[in-house]
C-alpha atoms as a PDB file:
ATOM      1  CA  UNK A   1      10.526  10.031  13.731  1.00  0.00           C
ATOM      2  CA  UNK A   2       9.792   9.146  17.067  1.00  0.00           C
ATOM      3  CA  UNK A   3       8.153   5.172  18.322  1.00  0.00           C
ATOM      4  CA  UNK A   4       7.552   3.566  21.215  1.00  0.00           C
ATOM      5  CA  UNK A   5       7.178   0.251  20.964  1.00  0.00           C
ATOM      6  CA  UNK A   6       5.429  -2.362  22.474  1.00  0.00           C
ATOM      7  CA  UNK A   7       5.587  -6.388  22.692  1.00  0.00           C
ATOM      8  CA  UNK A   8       2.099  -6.971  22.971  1.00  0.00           C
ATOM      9  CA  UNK A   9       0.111 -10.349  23.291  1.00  0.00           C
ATOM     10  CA  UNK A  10      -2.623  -8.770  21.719  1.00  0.00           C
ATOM     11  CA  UNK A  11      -3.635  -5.359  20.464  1.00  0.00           C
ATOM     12  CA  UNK A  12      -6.863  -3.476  18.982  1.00  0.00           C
ATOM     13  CA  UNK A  13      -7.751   0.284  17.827  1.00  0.00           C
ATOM     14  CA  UNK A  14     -11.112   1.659  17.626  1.00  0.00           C
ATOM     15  CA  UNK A  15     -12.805   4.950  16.057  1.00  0.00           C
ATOM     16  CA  UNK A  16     -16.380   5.439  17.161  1.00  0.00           C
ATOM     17  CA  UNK A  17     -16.251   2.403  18.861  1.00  0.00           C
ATOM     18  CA  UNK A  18     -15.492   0.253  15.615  1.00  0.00           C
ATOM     19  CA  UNK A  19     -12.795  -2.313  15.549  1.00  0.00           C
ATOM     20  CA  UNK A  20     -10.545  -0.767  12.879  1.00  0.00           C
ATOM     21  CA  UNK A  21      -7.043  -2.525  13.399  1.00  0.00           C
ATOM     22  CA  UNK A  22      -6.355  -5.694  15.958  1.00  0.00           C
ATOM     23  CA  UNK A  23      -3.496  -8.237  15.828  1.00  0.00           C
ATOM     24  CA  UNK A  24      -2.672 -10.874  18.330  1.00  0.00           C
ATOM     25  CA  UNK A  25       1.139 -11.480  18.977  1.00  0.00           C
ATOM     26  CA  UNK A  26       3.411  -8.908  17.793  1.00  0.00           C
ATOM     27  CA  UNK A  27       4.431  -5.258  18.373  1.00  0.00           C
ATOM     28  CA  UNK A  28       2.126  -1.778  18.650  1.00  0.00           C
ATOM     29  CA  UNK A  29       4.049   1.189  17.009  1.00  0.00           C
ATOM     30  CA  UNK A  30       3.053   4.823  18.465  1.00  0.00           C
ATOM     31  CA  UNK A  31       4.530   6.777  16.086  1.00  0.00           C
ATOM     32  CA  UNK A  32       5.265  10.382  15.807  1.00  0.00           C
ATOM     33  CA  UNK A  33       6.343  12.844  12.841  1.00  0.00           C
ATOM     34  CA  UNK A  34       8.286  15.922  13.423  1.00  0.00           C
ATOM     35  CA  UNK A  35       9.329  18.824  11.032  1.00  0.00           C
ATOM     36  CA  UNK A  36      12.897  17.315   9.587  1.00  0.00           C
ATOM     37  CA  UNK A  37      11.526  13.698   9.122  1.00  0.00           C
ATOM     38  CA  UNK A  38      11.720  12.479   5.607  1.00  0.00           C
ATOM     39  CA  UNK A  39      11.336   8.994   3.620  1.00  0.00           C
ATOM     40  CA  UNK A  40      14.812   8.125   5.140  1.00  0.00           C
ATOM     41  CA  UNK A  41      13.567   7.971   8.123  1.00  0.00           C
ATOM     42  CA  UNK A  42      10.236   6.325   7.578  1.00  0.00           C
ATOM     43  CA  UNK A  43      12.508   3.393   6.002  1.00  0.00           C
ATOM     44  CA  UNK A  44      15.085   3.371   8.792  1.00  0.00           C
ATOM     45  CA  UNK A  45      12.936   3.197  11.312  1.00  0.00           C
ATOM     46  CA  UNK A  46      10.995   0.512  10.230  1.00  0.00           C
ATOM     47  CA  UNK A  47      14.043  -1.741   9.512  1.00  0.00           C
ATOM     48  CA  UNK A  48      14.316  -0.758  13.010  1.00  0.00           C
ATOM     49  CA  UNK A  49      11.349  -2.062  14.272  1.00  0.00           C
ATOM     50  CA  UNK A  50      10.810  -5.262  12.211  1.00  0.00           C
ATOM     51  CA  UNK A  51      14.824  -6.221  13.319  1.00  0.00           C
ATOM     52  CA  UNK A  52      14.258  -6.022  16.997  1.00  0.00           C
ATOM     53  CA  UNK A  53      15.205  -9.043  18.715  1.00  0.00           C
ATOM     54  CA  UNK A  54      12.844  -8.440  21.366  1.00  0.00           C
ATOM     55  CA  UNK A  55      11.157 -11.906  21.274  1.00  0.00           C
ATOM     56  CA  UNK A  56      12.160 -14.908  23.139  1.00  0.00           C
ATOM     57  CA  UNK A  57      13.511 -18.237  22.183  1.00  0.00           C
ATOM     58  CA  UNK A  58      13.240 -21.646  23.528  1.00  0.00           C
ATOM     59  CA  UNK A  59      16.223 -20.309  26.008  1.00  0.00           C
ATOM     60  CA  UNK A  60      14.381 -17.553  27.410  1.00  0.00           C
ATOM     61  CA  UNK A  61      16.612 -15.417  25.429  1.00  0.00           C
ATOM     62  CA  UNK A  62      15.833 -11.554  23.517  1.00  0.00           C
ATOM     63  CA  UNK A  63      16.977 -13.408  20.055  1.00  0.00           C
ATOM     64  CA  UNK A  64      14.273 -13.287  17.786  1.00  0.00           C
ATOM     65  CA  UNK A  65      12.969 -10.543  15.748  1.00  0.00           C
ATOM     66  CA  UNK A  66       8.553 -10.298  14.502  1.00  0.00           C
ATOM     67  CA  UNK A  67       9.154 -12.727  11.208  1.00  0.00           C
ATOM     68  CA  UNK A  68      10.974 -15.238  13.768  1.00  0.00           C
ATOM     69  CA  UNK A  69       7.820 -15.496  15.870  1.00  0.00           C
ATOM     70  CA  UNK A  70       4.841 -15.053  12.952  1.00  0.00           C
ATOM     71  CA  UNK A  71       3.972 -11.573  14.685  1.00  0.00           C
ATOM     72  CA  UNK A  72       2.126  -8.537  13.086  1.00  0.00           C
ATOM     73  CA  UNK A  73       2.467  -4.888  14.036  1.00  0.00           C
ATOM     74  CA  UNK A  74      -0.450  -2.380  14.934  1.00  0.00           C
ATOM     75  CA  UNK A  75       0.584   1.079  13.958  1.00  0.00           C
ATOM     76  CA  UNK A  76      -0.883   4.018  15.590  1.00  0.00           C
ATOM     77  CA  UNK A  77       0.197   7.666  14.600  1.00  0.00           C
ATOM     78  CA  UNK A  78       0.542   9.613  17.475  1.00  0.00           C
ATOM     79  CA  UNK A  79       1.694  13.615  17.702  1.00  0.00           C
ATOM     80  CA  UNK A  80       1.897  13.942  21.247  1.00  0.00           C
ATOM     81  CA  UNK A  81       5.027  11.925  20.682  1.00  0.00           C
ATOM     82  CA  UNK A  82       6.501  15.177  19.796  1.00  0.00           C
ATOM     83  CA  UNK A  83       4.795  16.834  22.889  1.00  0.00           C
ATOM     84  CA  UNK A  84       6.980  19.332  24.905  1.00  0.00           C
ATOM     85  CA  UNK A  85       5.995  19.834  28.799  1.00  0.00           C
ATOM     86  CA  UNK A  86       9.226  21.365  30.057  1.00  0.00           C
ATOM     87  CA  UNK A  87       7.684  24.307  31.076  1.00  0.00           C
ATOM     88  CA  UNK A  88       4.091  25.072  32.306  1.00  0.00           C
ATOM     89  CA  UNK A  89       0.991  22.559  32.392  1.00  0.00           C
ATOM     90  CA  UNK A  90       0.270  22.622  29.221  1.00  0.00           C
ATOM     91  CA  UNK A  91       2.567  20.865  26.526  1.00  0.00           C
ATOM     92  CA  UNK A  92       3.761  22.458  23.554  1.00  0.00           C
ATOM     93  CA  UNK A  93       3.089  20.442  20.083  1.00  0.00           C
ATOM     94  CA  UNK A  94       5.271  22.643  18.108  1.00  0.00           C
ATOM     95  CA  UNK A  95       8.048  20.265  17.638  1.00  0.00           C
ATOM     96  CA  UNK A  96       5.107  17.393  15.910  1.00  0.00           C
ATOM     97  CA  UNK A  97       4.936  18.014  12.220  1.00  0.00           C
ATOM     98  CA  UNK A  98       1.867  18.995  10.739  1.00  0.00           C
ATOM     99  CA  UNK A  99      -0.753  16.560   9.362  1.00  0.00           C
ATOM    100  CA  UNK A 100       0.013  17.289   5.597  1.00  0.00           C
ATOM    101  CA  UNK A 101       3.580  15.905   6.117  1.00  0.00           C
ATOM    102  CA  UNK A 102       3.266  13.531   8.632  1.00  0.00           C
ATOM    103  CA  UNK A 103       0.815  11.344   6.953  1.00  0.00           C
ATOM    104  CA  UNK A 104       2.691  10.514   4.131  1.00  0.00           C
ATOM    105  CA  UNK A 105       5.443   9.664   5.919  1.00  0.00           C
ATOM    106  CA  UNK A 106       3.395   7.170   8.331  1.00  0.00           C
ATOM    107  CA  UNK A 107       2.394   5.343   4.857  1.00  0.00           C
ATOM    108  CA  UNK A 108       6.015   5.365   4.008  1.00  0.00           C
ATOM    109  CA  UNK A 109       6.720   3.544   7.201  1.00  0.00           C
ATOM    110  CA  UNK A 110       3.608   1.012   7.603  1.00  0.00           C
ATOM    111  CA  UNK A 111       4.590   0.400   3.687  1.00  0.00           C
ATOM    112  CA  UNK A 112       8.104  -0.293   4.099  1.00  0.00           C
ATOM    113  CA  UNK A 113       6.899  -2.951   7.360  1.00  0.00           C
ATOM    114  CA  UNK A 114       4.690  -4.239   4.498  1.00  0.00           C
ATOM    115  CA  UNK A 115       7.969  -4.359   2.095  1.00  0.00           C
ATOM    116  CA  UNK A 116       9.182  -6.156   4.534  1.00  0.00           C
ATOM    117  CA  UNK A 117       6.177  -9.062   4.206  1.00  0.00           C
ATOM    118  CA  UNK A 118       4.886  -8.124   7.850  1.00  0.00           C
ATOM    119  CA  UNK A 119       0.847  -8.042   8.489  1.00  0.00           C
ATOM    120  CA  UNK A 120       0.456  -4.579   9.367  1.00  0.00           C
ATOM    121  CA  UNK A 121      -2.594  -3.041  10.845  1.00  0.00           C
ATOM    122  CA  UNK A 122      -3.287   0.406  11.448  1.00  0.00           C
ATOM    123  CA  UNK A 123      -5.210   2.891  13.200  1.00  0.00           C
ATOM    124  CA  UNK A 124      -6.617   5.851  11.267  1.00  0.00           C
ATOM    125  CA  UNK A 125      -4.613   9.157  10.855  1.00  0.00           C
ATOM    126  CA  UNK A 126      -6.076  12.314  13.195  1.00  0.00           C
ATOM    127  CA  UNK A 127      -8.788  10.025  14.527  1.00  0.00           C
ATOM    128  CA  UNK A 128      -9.364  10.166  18.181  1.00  0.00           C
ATOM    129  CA  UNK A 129      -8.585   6.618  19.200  1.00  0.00           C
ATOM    130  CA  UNK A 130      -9.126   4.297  21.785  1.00  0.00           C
ATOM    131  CA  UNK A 131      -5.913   1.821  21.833  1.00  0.00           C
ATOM    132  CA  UNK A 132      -6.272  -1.279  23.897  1.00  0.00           C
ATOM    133  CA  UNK A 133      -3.322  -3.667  24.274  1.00  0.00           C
ATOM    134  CA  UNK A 134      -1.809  -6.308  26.390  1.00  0.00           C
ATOM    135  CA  UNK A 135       1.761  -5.442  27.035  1.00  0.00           C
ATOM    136  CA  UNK A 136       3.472  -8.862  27.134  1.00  0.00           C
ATOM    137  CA  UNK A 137       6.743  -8.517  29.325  1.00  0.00           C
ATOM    138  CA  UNK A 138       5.976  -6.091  29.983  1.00  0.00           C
ATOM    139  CA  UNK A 139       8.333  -5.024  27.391  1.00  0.00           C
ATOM    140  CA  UNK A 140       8.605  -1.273  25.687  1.00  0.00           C
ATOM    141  CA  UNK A 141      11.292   0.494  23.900  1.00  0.00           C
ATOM    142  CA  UNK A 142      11.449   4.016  22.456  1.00  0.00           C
ATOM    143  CA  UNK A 143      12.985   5.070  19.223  1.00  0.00           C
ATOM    144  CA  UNK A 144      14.231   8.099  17.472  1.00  0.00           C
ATOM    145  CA  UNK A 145      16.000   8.304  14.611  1.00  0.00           C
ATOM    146  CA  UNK A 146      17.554  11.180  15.469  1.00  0.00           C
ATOM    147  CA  UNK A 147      19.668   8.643  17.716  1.00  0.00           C
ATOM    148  CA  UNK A 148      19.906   5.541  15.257  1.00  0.00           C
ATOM    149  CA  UNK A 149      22.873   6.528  13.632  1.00  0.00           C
ATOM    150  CA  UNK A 150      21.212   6.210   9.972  1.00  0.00           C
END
């Protein structure tokens, strides 16, 4: 599994033009599914994510982690994660797992955030989306748990 992750000040997803997810301080999760992913990595990757200590503390200091600062996380699936453009224009999407797989396992991870007693909002599996955020930092990491050492 594949995120990039954002410290946001604010964040919102829309279908249609309909509100479906928001939060206010926190992180948005982009989140990608490829072919070898499991409920392993679903779980690692969201202790991952809710143990970043990417928030600051009275010091000015990375040391606290989402339940440190009262912060929710807006999680929005996203293929393209898995996109390949290394040759040619147009980017391959072989690599991205296909839907019947990769939904599953983006319950598996917004359920273990929940497991974790995080609010969790989401956007809606192979929607087309509009994602609006305010990157606060601006601060962004990217994660794969092919590199997290399970």
């Amino acid at each position: 599994m594949r995120a990039v992750v954002q410290r946001v000040s604010e964040a919102s997803v829309s279908v249609d033009g309909q509100v479906i997810g928001a939060i206010g301080r926190g992180l948005l999760v982009l989140l990608g599914v490829t072919h070898s992913d499991g409920q392993a990595e679903a779980a690692s990757l969201a202790r991952k994510v809710a143990g970043l200590r990417i928030f600051e503390d009275a010091a000015g200091k990375f040391n606290l982690a989402l339940a440190d600062v009262g912060g929710a996380v807006l999680v929005v699936s996203q293929f393209t994660l898995y996109g390949d453009a290394a040759r040619g224009r147009r980017p391959s999407f072989t690599a991205a797992a296909r839907p019947e797989q990769a939904e599953p396992l983006c319950q598996a991870f917004i359920q273990a955030l929940i497991g974790q007693g995080l609010e969790v909002q989401t956007g809606r599996f192979g929607a087309s989306m509009a994602v609006r955020l305010v990157n606060d930092g601006p601060v962004t990491l990217w994660l794969d748990t092919a590199e997290l050492g399970r």
